[in-house]
C-alpha atoms as a PDB file:
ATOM      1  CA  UNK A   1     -23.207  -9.149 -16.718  1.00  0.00           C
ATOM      2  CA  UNK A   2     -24.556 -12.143 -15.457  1.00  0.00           C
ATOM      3  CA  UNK A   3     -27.274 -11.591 -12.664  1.00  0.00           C
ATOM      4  CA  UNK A   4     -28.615 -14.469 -10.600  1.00  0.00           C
ATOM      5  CA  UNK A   5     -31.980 -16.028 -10.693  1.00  0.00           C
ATOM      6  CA  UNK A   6     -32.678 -15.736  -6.635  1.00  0.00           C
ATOM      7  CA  UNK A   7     -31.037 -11.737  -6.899  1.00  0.00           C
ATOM      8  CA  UNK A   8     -33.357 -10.960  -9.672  1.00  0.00           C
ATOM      9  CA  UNK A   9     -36.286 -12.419  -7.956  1.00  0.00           C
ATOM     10  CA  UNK A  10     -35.381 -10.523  -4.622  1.00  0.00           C
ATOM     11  CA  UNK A  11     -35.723  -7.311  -5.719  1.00  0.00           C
ATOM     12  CA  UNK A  12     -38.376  -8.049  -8.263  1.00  0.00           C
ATOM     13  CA  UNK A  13     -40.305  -8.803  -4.985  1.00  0.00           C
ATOM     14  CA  UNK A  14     -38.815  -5.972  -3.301  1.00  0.00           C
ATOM     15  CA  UNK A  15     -40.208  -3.191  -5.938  1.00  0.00           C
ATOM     16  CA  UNK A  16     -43.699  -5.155  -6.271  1.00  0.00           C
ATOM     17  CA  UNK A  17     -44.210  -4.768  -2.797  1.00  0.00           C
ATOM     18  CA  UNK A  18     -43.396  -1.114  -2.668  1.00  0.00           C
ATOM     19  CA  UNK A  19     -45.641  -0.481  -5.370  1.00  0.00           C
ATOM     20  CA  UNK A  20     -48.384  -2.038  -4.073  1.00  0.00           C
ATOM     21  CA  UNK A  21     -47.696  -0.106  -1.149  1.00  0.00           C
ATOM     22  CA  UNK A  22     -48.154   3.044  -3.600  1.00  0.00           C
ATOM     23  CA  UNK A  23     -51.392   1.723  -5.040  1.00  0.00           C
ATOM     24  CA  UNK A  24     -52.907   1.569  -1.451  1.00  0.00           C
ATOM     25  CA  UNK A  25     -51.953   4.970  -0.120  1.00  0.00           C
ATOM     26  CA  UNK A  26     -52.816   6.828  -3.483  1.00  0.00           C
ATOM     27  CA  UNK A  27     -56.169   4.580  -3.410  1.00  0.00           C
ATOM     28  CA  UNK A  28     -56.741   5.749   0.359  1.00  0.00           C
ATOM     29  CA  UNK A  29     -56.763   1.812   0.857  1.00  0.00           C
ATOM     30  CA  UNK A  30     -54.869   3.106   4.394  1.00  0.00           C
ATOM     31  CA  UNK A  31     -52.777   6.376   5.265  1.00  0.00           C
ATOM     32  CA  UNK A  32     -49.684   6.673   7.043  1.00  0.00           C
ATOM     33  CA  UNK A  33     -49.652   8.488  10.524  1.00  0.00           C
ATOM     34  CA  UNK A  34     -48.067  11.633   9.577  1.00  0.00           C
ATOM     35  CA  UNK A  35     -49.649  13.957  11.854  1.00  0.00           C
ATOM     36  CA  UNK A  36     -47.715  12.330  14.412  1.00  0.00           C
ATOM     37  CA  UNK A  37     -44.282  13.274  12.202  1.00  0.00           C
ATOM     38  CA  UNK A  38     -45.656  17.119  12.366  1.00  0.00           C
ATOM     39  CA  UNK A  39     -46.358  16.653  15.686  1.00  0.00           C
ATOM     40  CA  UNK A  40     -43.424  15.398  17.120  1.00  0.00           C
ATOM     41  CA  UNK A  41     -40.285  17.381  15.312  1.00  0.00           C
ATOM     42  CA  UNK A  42     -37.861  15.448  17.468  1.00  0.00           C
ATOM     43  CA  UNK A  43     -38.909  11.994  15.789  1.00  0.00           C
ATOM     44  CA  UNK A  44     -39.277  13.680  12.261  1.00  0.00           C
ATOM     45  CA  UNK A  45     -35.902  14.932  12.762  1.00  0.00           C
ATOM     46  CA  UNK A  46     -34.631  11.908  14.044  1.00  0.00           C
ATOM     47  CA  UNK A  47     -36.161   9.994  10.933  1.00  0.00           C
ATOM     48  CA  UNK A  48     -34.978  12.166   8.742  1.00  0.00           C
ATOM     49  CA  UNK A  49     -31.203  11.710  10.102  1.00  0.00           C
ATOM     50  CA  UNK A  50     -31.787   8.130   9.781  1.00  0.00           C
ATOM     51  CA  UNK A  51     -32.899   7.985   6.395  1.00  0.00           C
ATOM     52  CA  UNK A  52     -30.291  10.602   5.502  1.00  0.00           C
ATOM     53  CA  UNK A  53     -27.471   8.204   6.732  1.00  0.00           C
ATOM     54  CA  UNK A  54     -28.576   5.056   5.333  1.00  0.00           C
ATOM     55  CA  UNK A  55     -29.162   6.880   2.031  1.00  0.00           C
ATOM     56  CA  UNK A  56     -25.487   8.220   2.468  1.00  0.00           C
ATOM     57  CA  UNK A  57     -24.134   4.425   3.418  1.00  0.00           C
ATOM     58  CA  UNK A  58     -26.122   2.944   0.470  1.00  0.00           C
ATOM     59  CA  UNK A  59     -24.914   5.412  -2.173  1.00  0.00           C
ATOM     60  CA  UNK A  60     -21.377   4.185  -1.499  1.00  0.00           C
ATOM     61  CA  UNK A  61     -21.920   1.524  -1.804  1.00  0.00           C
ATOM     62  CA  UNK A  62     -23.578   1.256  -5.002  1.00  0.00           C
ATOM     63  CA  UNK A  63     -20.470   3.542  -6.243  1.00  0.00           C
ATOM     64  CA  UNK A  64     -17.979   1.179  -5.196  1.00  0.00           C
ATOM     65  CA  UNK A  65     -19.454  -1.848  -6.901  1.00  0.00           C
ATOM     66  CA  UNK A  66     -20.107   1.006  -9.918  1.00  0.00           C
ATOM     67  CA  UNK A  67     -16.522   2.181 -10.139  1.00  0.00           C
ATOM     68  CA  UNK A  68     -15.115  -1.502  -8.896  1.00  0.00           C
ATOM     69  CA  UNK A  69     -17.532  -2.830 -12.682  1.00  0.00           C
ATOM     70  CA  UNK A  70     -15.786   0.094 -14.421  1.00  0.00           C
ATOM     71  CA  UNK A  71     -12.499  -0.636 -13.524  1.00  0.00           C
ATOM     72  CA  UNK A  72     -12.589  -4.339 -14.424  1.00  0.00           C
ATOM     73  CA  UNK A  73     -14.171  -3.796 -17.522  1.00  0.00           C
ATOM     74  CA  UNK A  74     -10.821  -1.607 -18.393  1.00  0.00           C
ATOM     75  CA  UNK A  75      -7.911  -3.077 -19.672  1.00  0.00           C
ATOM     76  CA  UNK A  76      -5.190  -3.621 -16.339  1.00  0.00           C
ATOM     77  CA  UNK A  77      -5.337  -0.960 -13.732  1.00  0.00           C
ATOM     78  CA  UNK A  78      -1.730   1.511 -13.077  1.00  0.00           C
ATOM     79  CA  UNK A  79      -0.546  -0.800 -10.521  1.00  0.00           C
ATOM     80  CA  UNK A  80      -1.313  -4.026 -12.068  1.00  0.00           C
ATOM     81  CA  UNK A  81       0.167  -2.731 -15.084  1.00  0.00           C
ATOM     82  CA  UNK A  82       3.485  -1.616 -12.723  1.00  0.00           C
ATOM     83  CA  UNK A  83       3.483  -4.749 -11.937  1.00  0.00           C
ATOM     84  CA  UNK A  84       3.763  -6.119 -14.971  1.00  0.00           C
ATOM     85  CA  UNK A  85       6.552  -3.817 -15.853  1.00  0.00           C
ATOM     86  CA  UNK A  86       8.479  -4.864 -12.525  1.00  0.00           C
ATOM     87  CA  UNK A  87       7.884  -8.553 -13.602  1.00  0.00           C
ATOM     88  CA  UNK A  88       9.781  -7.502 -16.937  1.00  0.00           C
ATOM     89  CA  UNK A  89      12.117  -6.237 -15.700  1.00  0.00           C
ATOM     90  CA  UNK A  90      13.152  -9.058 -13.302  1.00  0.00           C
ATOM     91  CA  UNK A  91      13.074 -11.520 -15.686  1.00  0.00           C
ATOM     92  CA  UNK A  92      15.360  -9.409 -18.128  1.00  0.00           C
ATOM     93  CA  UNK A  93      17.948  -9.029 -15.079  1.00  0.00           C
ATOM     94  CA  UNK A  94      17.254 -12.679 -14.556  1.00  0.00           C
ATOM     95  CA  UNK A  95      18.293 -13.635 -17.870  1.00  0.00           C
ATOM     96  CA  UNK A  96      21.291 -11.196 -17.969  1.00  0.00           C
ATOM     97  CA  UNK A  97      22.256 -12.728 -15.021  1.00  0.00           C
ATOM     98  CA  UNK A  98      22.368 -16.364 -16.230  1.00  0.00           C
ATOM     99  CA  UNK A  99      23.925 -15.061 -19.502  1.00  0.00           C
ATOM    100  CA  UNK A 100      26.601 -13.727 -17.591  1.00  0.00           C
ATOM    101  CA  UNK A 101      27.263 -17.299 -15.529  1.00  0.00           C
ATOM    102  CA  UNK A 102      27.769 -18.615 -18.932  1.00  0.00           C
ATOM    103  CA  UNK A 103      29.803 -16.552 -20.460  1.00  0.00           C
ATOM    104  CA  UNK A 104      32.199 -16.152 -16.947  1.00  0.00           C
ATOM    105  CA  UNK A 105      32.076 -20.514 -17.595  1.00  0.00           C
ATOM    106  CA  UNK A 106      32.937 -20.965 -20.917  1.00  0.00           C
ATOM    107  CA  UNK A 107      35.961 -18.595 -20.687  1.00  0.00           C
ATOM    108  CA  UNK A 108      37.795 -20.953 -18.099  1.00  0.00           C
ATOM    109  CA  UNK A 109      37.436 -18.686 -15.078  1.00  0.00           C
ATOM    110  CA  UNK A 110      36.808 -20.445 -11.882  1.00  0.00           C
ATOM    111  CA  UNK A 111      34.098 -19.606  -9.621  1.00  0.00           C
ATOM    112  CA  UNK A 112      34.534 -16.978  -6.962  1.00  0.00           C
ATOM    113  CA  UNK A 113      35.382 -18.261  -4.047  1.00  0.00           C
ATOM    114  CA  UNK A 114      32.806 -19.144  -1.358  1.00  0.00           C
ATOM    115  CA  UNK A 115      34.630 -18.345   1.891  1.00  0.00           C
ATOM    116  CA  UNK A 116      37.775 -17.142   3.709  1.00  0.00           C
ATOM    117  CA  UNK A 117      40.304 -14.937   2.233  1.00  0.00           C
ATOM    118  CA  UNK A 118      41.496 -15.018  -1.630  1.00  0.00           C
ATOM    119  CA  UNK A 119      44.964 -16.886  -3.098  1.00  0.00           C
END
């Protein structure tokens, strides 16, 4: 799999900036306010829903574009390969159908007719 330069770079930046976020709350560089989140339940709950749904959103997703790599990585999926089989089959009936003119023209019958009633 071939992952782009600006992609990579994103979340390179992405995870060095959460780390150094790390470093300075473990180092007491600064502290998050969470007195206020034991304070106030209704915002701690409130957070807690949010984070909850875009962790729930995310983790789709990532198993869509999981299952969509697995997939693809497969040989043809059952309807592609249904396809395939209807495609087949057409073409056989296609052929039959064209051996069939033949033969019907190199026996000397004449076309059916196109319109109105018969002789």
């Amino acid at each position: 799999m071939k992952v782009s330069r600006p992609f990579l770079v994103f979340w390179i930046v992405v995870v060095a900036v959460l780390f150094v976020i790390e470093l300075a709350e473990v180092t007491s560089l600064f502290t998050l306010p969470i007195g206020s989140v034991v304070g106030n339940p209704i915002a701690f709950v409130f957070a807690l829903t949010f984070t909850t749904l875009l962790a729930l959103v995310g983790a789709i997703f990532i198993g869509l574009y999981i299952s969509q790599r697995w997939l693809s990585s497969r040989d043809f999926s059952p309807f592609e390969v249904e396809m395939l089989k209807m495609r087949r089959d057409v073409a056989e009936l296609k052929t039959s159908v064209d051996e069939l003119r033949g033969t019907g023209a190199k026996t000397g019958e004449a076309d059916p007719p196109t319109g109105g009633r018969p002789p």
